[in-house]
C-alpha atoms as a PDB file:
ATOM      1  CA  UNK A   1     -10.980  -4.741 -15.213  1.00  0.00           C
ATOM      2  CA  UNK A   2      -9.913  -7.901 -13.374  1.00  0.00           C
ATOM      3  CA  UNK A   3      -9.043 -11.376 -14.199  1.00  0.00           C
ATOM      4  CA  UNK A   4      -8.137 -14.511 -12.159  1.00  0.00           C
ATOM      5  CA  UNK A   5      -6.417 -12.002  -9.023  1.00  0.00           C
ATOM      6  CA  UNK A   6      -5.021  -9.461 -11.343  1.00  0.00           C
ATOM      7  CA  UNK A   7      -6.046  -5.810 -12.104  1.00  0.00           C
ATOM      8  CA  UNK A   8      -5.741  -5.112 -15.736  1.00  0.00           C
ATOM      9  CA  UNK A   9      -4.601  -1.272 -15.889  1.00  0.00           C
ATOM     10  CA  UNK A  10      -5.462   1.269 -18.510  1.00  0.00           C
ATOM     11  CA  UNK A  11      -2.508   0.224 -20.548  1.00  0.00           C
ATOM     12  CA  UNK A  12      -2.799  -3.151 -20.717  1.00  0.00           C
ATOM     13  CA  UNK A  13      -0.338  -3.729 -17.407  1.00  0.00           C
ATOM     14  CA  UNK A  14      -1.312  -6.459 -15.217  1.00  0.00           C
ATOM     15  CA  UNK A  15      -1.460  -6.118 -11.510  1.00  0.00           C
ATOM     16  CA  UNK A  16      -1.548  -9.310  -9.386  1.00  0.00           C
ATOM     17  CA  UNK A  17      -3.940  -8.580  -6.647  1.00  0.00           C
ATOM     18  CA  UNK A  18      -1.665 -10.270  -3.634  1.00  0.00           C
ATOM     19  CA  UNK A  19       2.036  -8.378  -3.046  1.00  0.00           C
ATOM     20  CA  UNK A  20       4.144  -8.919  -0.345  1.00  0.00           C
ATOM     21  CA  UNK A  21       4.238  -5.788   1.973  1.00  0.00           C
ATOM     22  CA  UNK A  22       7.746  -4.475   3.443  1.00  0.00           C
ATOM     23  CA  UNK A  23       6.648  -2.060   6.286  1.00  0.00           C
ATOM     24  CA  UNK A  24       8.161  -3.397   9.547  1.00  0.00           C
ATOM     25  CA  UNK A  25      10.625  -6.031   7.552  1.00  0.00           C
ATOM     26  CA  UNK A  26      13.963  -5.477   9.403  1.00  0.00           C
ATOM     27  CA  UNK A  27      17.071  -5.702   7.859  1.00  0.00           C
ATOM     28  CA  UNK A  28      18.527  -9.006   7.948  1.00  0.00           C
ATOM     29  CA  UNK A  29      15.310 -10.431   7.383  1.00  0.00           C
ATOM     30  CA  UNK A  30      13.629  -8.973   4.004  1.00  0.00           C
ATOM     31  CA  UNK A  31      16.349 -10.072   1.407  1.00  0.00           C
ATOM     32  CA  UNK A  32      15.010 -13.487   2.633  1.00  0.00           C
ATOM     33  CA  UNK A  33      11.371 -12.919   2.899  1.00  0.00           C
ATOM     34  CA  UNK A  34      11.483 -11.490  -1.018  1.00  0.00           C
ATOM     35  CA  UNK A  35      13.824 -14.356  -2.259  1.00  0.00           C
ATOM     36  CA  UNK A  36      11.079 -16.822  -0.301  1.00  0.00           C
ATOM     37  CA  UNK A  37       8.087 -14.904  -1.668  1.00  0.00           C
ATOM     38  CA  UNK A  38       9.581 -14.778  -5.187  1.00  0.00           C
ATOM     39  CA  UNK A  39      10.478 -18.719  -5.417  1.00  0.00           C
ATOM     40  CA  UNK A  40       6.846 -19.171  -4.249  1.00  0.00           C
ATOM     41  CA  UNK A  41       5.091 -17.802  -6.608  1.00  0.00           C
ATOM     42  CA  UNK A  42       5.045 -13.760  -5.713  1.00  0.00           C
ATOM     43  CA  UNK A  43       4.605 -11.149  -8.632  1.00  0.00           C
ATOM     44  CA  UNK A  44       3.917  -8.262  -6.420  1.00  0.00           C
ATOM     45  CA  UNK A  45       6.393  -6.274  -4.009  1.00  0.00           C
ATOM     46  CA  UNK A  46       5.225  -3.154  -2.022  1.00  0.00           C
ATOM     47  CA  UNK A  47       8.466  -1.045  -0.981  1.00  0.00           C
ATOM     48  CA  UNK A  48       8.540   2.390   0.133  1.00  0.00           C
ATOM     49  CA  UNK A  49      11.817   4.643   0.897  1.00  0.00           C
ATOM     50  CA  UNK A  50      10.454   5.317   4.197  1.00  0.00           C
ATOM     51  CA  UNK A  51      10.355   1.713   5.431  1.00  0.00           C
ATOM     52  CA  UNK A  52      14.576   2.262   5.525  1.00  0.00           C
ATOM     53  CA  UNK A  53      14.626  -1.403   3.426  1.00  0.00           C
ATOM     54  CA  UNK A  54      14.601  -0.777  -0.091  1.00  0.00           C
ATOM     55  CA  UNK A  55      18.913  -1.680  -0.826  1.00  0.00           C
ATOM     56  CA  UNK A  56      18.237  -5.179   0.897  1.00  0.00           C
ATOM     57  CA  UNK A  57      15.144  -5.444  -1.232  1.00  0.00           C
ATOM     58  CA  UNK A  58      16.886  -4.126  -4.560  1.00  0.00           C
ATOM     59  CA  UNK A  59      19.777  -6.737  -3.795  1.00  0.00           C
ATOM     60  CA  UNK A  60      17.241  -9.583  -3.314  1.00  0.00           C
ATOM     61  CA  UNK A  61      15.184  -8.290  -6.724  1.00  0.00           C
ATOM     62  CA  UNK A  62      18.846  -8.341  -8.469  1.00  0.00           C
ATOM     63  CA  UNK A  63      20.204 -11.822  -7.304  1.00  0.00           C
ATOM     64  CA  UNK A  64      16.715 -13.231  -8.607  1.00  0.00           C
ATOM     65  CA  UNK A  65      16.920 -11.570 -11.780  1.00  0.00           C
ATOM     66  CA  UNK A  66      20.954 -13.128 -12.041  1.00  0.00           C
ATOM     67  CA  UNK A  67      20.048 -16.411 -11.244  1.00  0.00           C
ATOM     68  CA  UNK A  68      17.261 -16.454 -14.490  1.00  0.00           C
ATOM     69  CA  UNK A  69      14.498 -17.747 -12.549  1.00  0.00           C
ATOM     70  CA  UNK A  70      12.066 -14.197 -13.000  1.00  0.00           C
ATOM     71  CA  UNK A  71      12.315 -11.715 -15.271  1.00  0.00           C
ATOM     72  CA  UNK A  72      11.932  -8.173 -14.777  1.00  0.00           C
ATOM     73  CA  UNK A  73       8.945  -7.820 -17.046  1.00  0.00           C
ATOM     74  CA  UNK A  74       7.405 -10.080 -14.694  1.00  0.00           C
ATOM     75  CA  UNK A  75       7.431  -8.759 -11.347  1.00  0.00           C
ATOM     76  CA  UNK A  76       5.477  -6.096 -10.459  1.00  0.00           C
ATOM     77  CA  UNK A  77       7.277  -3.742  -8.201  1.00  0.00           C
ATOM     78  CA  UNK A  78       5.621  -0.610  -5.876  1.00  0.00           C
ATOM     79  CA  UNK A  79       7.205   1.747  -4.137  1.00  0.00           C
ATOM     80  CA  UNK A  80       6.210   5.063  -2.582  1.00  0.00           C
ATOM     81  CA  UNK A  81       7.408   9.302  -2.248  1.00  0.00           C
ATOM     82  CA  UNK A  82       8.117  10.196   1.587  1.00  0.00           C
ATOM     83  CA  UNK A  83       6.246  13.232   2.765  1.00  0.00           C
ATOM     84  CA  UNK A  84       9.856  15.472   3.028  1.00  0.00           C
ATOM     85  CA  UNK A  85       9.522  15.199  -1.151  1.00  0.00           C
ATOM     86  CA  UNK A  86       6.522  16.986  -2.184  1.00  0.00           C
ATOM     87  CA  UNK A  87       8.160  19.619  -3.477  1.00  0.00           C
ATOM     88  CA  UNK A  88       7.933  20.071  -7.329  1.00  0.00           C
ATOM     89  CA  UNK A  89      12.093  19.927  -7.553  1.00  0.00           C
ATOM     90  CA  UNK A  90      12.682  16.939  -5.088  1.00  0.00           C
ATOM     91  CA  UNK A  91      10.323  14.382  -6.923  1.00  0.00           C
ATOM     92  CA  UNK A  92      12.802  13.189  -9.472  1.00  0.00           C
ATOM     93  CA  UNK A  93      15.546  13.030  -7.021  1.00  0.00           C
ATOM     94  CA  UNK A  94      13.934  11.116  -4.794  1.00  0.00           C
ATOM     95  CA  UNK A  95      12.442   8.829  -7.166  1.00  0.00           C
ATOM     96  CA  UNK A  96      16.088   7.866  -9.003  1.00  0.00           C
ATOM     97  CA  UNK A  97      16.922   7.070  -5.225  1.00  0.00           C
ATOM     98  CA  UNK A  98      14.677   4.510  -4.368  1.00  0.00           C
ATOM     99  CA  UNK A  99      15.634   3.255  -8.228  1.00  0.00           C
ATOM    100  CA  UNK A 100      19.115   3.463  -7.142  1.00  0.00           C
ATOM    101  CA  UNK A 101      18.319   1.080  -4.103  1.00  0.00           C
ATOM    102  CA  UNK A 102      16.005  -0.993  -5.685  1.00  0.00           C
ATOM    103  CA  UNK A 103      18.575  -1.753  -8.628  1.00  0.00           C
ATOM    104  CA  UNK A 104      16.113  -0.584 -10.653  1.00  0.00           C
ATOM    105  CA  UNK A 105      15.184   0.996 -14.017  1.00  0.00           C
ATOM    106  CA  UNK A 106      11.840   1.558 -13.808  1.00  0.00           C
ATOM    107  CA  UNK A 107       8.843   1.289 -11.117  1.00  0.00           C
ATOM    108  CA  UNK A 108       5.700  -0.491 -11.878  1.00  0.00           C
ATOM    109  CA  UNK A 109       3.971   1.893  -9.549  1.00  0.00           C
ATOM    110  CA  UNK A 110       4.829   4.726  -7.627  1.00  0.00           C
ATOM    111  CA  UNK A 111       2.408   6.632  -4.561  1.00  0.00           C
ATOM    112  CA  UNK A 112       2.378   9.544  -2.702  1.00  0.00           C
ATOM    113  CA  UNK A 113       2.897   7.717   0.322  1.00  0.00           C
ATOM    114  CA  UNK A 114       0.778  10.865   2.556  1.00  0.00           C
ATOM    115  CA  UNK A 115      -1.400  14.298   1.068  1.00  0.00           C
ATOM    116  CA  UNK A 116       0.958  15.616   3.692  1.00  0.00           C
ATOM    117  CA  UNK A 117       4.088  17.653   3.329  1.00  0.00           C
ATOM    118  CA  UNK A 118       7.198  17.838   5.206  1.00  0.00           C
ATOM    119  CA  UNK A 119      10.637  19.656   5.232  1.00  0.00           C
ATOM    120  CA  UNK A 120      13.098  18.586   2.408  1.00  0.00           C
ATOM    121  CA  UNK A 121      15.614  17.840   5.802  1.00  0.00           C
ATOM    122  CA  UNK A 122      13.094  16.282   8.254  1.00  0.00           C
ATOM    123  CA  UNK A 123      12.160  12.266   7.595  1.00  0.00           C
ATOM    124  CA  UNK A 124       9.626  12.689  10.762  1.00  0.00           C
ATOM    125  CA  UNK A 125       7.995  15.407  12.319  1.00  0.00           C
ATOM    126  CA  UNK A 126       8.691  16.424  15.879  1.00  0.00           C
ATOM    127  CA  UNK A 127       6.731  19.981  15.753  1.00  0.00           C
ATOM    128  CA  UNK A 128       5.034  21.521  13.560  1.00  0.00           C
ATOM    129  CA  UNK A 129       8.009  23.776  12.534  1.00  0.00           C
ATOM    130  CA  UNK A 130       8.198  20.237  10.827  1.00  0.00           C
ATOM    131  CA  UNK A 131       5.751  20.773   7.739  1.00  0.00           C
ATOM    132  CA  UNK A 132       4.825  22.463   4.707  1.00  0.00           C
ATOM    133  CA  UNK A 133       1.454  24.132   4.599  1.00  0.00           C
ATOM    134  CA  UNK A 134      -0.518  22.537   1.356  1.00  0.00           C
ATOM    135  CA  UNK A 135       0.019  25.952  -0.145  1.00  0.00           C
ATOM    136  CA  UNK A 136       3.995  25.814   0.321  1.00  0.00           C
ATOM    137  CA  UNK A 137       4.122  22.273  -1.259  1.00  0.00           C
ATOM    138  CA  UNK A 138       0.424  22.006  -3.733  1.00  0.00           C
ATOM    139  CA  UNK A 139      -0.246  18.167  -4.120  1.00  0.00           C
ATOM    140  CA  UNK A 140      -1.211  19.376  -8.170  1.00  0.00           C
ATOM    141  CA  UNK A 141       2.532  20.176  -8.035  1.00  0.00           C
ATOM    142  CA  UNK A 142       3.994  16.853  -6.705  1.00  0.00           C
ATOM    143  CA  UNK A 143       1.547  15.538  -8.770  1.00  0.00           C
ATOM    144  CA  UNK A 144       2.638  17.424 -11.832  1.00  0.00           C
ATOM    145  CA  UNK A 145       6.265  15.962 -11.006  1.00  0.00           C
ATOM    146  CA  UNK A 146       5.003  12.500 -10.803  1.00  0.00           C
ATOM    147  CA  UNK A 147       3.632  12.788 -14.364  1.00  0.00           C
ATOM    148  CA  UNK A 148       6.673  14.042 -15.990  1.00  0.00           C
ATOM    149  CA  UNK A 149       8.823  10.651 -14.374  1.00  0.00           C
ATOM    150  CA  UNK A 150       6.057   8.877 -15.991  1.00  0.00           C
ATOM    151  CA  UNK A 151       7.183  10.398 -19.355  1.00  0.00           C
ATOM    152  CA  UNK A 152      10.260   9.510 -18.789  1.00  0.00           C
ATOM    153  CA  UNK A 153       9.923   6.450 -18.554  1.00  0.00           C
ATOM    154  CA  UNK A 154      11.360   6.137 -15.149  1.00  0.00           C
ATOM    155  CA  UNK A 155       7.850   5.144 -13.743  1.00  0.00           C
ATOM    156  CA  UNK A 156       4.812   2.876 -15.744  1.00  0.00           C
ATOM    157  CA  UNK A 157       1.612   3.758 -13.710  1.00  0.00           C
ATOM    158  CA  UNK A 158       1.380   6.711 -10.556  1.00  0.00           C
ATOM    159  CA  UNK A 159      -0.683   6.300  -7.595  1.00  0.00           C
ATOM    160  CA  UNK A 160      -1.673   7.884  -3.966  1.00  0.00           C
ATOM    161  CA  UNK A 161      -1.992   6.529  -0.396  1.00  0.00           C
ATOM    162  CA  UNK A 162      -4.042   7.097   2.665  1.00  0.00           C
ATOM    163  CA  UNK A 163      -6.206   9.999  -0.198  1.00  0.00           C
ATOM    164  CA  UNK A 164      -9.976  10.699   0.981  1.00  0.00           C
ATOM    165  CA  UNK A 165     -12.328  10.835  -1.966  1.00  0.00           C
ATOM    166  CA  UNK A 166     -12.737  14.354  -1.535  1.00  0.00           C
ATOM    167  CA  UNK A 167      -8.636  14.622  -2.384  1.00  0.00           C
ATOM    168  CA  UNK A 168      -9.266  12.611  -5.591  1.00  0.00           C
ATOM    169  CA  UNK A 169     -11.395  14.249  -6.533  1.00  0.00           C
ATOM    170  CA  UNK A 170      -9.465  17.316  -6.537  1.00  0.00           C
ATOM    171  CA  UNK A 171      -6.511  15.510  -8.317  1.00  0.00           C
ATOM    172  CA  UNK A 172      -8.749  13.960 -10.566  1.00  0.00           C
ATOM    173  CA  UNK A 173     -10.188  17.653 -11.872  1.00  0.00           C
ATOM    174  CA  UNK A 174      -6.089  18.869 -11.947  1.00  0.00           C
ATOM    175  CA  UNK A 175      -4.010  16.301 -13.428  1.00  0.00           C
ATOM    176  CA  UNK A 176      -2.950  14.921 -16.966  1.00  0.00           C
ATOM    177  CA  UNK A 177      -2.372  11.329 -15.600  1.00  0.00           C
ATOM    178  CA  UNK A 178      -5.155  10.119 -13.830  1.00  0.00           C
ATOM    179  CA  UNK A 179      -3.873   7.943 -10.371  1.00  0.00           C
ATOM    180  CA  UNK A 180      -4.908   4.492 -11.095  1.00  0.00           C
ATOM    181  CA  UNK A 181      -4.363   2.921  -7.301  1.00  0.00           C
ATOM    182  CA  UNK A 182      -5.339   4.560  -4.029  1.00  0.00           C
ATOM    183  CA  UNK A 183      -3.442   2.472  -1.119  1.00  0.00           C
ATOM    184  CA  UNK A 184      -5.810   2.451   2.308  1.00  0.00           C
ATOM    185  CA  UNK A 185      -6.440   0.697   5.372  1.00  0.00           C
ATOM    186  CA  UNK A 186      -8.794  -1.861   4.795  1.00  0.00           C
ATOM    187  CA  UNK A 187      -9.971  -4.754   7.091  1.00  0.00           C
ATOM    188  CA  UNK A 188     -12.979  -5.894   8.808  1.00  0.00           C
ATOM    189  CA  UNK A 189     -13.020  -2.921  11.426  1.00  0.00           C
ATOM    190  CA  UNK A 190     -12.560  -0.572   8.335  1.00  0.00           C
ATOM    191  CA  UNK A 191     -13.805  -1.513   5.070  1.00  0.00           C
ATOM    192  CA  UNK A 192     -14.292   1.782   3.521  1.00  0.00           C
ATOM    193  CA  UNK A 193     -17.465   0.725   1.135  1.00  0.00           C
ATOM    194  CA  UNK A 194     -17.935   3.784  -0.122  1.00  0.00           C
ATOM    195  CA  UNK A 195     -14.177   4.382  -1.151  1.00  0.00           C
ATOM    196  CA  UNK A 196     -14.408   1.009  -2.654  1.00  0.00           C
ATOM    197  CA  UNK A 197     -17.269   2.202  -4.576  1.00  0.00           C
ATOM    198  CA  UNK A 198     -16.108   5.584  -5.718  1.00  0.00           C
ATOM    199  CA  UNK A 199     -12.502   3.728  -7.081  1.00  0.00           C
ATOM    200  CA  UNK A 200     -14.518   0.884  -8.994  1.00  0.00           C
ATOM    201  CA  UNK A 201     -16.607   3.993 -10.422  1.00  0.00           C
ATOM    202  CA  UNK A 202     -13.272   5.752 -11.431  1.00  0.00           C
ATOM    203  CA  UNK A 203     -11.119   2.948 -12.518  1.00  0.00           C
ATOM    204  CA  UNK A 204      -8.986   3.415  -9.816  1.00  0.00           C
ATOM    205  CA  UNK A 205      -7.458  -0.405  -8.272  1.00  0.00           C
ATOM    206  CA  UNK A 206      -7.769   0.063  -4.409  1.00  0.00           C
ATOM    207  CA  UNK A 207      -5.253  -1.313  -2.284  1.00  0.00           C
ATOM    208  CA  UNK A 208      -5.956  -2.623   1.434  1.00  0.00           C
ATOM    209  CA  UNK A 209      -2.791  -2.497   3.560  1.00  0.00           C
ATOM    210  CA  UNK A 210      -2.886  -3.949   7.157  1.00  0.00           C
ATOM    211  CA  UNK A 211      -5.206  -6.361   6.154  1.00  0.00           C
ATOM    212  CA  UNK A 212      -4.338  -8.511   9.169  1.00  0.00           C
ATOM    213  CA  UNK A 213      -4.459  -5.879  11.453  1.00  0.00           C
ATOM    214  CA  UNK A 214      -1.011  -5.068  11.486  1.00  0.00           C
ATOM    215  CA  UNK A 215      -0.188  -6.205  15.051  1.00  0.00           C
ATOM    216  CA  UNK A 216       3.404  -5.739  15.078  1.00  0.00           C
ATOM    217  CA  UNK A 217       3.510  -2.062  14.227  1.00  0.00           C
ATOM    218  CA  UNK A 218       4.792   0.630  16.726  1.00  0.00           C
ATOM    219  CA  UNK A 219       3.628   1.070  19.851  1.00  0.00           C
ATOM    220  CA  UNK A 220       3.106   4.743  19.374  1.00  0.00           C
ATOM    221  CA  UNK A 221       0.892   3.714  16.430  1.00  0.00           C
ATOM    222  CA  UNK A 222      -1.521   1.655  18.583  1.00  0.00           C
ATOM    223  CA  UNK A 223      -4.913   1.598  20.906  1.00  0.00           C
ATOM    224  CA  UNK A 224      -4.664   0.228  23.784  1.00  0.00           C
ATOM    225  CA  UNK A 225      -7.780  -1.230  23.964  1.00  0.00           C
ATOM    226  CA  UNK A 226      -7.501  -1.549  19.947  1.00  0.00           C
ATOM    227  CA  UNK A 227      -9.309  -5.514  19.095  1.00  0.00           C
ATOM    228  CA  UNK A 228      -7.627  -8.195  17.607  1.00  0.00           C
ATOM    229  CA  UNK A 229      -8.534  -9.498  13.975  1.00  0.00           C
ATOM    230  CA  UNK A 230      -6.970 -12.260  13.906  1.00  0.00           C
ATOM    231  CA  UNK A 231      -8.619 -13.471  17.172  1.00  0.00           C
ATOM    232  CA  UNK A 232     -11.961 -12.059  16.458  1.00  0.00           C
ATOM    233  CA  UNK A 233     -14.269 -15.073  16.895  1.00  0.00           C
ATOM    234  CA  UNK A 234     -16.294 -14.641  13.601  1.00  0.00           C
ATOM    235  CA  UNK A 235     -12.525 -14.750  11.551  1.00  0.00           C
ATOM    236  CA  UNK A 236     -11.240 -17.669  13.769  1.00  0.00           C
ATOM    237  CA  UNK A 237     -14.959 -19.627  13.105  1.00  0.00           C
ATOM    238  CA  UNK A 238     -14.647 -18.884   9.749  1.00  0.00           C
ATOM    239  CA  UNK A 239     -11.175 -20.232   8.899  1.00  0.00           C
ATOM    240  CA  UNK A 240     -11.729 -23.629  11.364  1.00  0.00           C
ATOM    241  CA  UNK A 241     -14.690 -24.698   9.609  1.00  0.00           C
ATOM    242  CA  UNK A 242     -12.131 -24.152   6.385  1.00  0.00           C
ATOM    243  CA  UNK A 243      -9.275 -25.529   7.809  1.00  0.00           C
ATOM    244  CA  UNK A 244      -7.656 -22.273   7.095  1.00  0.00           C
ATOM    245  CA  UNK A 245      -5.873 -19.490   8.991  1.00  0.00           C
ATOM    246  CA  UNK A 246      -7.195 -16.573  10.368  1.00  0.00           C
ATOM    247  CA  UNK A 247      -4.674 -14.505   8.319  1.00  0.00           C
ATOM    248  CA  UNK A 248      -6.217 -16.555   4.998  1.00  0.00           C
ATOM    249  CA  UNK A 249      -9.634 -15.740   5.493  1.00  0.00           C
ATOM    250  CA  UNK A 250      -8.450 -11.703   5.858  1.00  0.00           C
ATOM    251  CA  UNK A 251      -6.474 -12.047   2.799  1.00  0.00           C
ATOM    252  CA  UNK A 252      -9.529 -14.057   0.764  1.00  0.00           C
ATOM    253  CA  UNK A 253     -11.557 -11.444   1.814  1.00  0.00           C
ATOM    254  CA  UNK A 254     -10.187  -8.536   0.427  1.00  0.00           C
ATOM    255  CA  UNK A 255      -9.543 -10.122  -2.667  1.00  0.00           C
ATOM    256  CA  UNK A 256     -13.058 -11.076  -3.189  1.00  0.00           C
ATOM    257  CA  UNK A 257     -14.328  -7.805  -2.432  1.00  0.00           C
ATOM    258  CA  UNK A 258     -12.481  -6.926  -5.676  1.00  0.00           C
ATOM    259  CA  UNK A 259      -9.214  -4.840  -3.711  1.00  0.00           C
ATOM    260  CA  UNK A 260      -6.072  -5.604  -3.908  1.00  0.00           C
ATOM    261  CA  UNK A 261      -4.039  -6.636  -0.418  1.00  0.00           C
ATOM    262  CA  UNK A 262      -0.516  -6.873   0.901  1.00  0.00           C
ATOM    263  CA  UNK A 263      -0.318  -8.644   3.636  1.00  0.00           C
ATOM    264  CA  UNK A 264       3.389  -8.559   5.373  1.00  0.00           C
ATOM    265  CA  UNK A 265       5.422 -11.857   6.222  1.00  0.00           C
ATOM    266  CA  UNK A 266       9.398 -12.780   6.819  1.00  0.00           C
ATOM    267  CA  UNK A 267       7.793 -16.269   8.209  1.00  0.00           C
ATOM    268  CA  UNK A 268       8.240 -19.300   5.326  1.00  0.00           C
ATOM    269  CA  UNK A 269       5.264 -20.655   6.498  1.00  0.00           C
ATOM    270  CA  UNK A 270       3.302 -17.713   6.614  1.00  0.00           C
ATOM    271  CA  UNK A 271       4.377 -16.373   3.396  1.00  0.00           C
ATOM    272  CA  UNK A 272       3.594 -19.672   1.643  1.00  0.00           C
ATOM    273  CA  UNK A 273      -0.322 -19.710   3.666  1.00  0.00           C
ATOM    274  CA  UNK A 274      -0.983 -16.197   2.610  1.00  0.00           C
ATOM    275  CA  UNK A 275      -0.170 -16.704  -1.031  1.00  0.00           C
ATOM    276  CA  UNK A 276      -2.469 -19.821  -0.951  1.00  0.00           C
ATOM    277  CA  UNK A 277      -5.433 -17.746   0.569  1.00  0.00           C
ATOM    278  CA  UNK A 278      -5.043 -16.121  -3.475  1.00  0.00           C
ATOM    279  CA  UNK A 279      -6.764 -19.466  -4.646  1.00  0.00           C
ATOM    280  CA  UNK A 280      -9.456 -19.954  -1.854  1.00  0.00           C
ATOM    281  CA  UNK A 281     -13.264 -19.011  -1.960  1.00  0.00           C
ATOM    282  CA  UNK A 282     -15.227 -17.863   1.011  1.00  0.00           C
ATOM    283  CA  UNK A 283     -19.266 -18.593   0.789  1.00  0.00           C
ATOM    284  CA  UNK A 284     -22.002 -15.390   0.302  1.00  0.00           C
ATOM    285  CA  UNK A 285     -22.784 -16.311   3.626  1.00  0.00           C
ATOM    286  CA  UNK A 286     -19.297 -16.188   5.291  1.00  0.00           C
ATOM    287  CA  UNK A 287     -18.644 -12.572   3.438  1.00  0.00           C
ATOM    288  CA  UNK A 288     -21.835 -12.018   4.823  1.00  0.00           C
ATOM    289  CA  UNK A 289     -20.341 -12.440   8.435  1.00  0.00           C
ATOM    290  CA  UNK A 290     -17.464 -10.712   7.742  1.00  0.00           C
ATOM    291  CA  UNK A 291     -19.188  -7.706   6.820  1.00  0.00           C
ATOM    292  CA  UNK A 292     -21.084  -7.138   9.958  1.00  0.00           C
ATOM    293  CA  UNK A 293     -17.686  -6.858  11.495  1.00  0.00           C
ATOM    294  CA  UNK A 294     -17.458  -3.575  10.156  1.00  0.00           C
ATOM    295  CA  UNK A 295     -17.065  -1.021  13.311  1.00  0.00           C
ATOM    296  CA  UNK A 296     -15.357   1.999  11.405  1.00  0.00           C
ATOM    297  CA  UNK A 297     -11.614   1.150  13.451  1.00  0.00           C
ATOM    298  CA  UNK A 298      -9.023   3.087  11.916  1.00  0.00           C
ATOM    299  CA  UNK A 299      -5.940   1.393  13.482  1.00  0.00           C
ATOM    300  CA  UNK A 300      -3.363   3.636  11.368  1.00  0.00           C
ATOM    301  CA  UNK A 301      -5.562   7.323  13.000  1.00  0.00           C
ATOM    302  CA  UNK A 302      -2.667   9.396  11.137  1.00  0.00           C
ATOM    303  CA  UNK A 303      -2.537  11.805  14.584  1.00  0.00           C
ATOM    304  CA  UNK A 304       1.359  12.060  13.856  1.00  0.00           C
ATOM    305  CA  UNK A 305       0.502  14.462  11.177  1.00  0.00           C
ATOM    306  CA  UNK A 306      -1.616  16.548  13.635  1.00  0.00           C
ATOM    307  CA  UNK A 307      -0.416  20.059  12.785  1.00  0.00           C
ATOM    308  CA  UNK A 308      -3.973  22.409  12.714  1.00  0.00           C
ATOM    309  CA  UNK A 309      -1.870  26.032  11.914  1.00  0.00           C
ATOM    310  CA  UNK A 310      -0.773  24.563   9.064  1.00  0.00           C
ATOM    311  CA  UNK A 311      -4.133  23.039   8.221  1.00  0.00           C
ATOM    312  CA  UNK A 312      -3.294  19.469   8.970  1.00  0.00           C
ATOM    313  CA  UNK A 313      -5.696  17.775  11.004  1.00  0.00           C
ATOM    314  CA  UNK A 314      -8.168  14.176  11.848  1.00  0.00           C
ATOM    315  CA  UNK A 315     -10.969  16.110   9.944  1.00  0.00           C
ATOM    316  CA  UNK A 316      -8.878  17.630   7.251  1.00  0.00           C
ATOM    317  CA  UNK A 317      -6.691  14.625   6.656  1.00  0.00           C
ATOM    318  CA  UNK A 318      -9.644  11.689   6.312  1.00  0.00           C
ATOM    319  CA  UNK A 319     -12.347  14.512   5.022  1.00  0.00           C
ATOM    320  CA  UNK A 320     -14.595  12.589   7.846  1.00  0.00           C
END
């Protein structure tokens, strides 16, 4: 169920549909892009351990709570299990860490970030040495961990990232706790219609991340000849006959298509224009436009988890 820009979860919890994303927030600069995002108007905060930025956020979540302005029960907070803890015994622990760093009791929502599994000791694979095989590390396992943080109270609602449908399904036939948010790319180039589909279908709240493209990430995480959303002309005619930004028009547009999105910012200006995009409506005809754009671009391809002896490939990982 939705209302007004927030999913309404199987419990009754309340989602807001626009977060602020974290990935590529260096330190120095997130404590001030949450406190900004927070004082304007912000419910929604997606963290992750690996993004190496979850103490600055915790200390920015904590000073706002102090100062009385939000309260905890308010603010929806998201964060995400690195690939090295998919083992059945390093859930918890590395659950109460992020906690620990956040400053916080509970998690609103917690993923598994990848349906890939690394060492305990390696953060990012170099080899294939690197991983655990599926059958060392059983994502009914992990998931079986999740459930029982869930129970105790250390976690409200549990969730998966970059999952095919085919891997849903499979969690969906083995678990106790069904996942109620899947966490994809989704944008223009990739819209993913039947995903969006299958998750309406199965109550599941879908969640686009690089909506805009994500044009600061890594080099190593690029295409060269990759194209530009927010300079595609169909965006940019779009938001000038609005008298919007191209970033708006991205972030409208995944609302309306019923996902929800978390567009990253540290910029005040920015932060403030994407939360107003929330409010704005784009014409049958402009999400018409939009739609055509759709050319099957995976900008995040996942090839750093290319390990094929330990059945980790591009086919295996998007079941494409």
């Amino acid at each position: 169920m939705t209302k007004m820009n927030r999913f309404i979860l199987r419990n009754g919890d309340e989602m807001p549909a626009l977060g602020l994303g974290t990935w590529k927030s260096a330190s120095g600069e997130v404590y001030d892009a949450v406190q900004k995002a927070l004082k304007i108007g912000y419910r929604h905060i997606d963290c992750a351990a690996f993004y190496g930025n979850e103490s600055e956020i915790g200390q920015a979540l904590v000073d706002t709570f102090n100062s009385g302005r939000i309260k905890r029960k308010d603010l929806w907070v998201t964060s995400k299990l690195w690939n090295n803890a998919h083992l059945k015994e390093d859930v918890r622990s590395a659950l109460e860490k992020t906690l620990k760093d956040l400053q916080l009791d509970y998690l609103d929502l917690y993923l598994i970030h990848w349906p890939v599994a690394l060492k305990p000791e390696i953060q990012f694979p170099s080899s294939t040495k690197d991983f655990l095989s599926l059958e060392d590390a059983p994502t009914v396992f992990t998931w079986q961990a999740m459930e029982a943080c869930v129970k105790d109270k250390l976690i409200r609602h549990i969730g998966i990232s970059n999952f095919s449908i085919k891997k849903i399904k499979e969690l969906l036939d083995n678990c106790e706790i069904r996942p109620e948010v899947n966490q994809i790319e989704l944008h223009p180039f990739h819209q993913q219609p039947e995903m969006l589909e299958f998750c309406s279908q199965e109550e599941i709240v879908l969640t686009a991340y690089s909506p805009l493209g994500s044009p600061d990430r890594p080099s190593e995480f690029k295409n060269p000849d990759e194209s530009s959303l927010l300079e595609n002309p169909t965006i940019m005619e779009i938001a000038y006959a609005m008298g919007l930004t191209s970033a708006q028009v991205l972030i409208r547009w995944a609302i309306q298509r019923g996902t929800s999105v978390i567009p990253k910012s540290v910029n005040a200006v920015r932060l403030q224009q994407n939360f107003d995009a929330a409010t704005i409506l784009l014409s049958g005809e402009d999400m018409g436009k939009i739609a055509a754009l759709e050319a099957k671009e995976r900008l995040i391809t996942g090839k750093f988890w290319d390990a094929p002896e330990l059945g980790y490939s591009m086919a295996t990982l998007w079941d494409e």
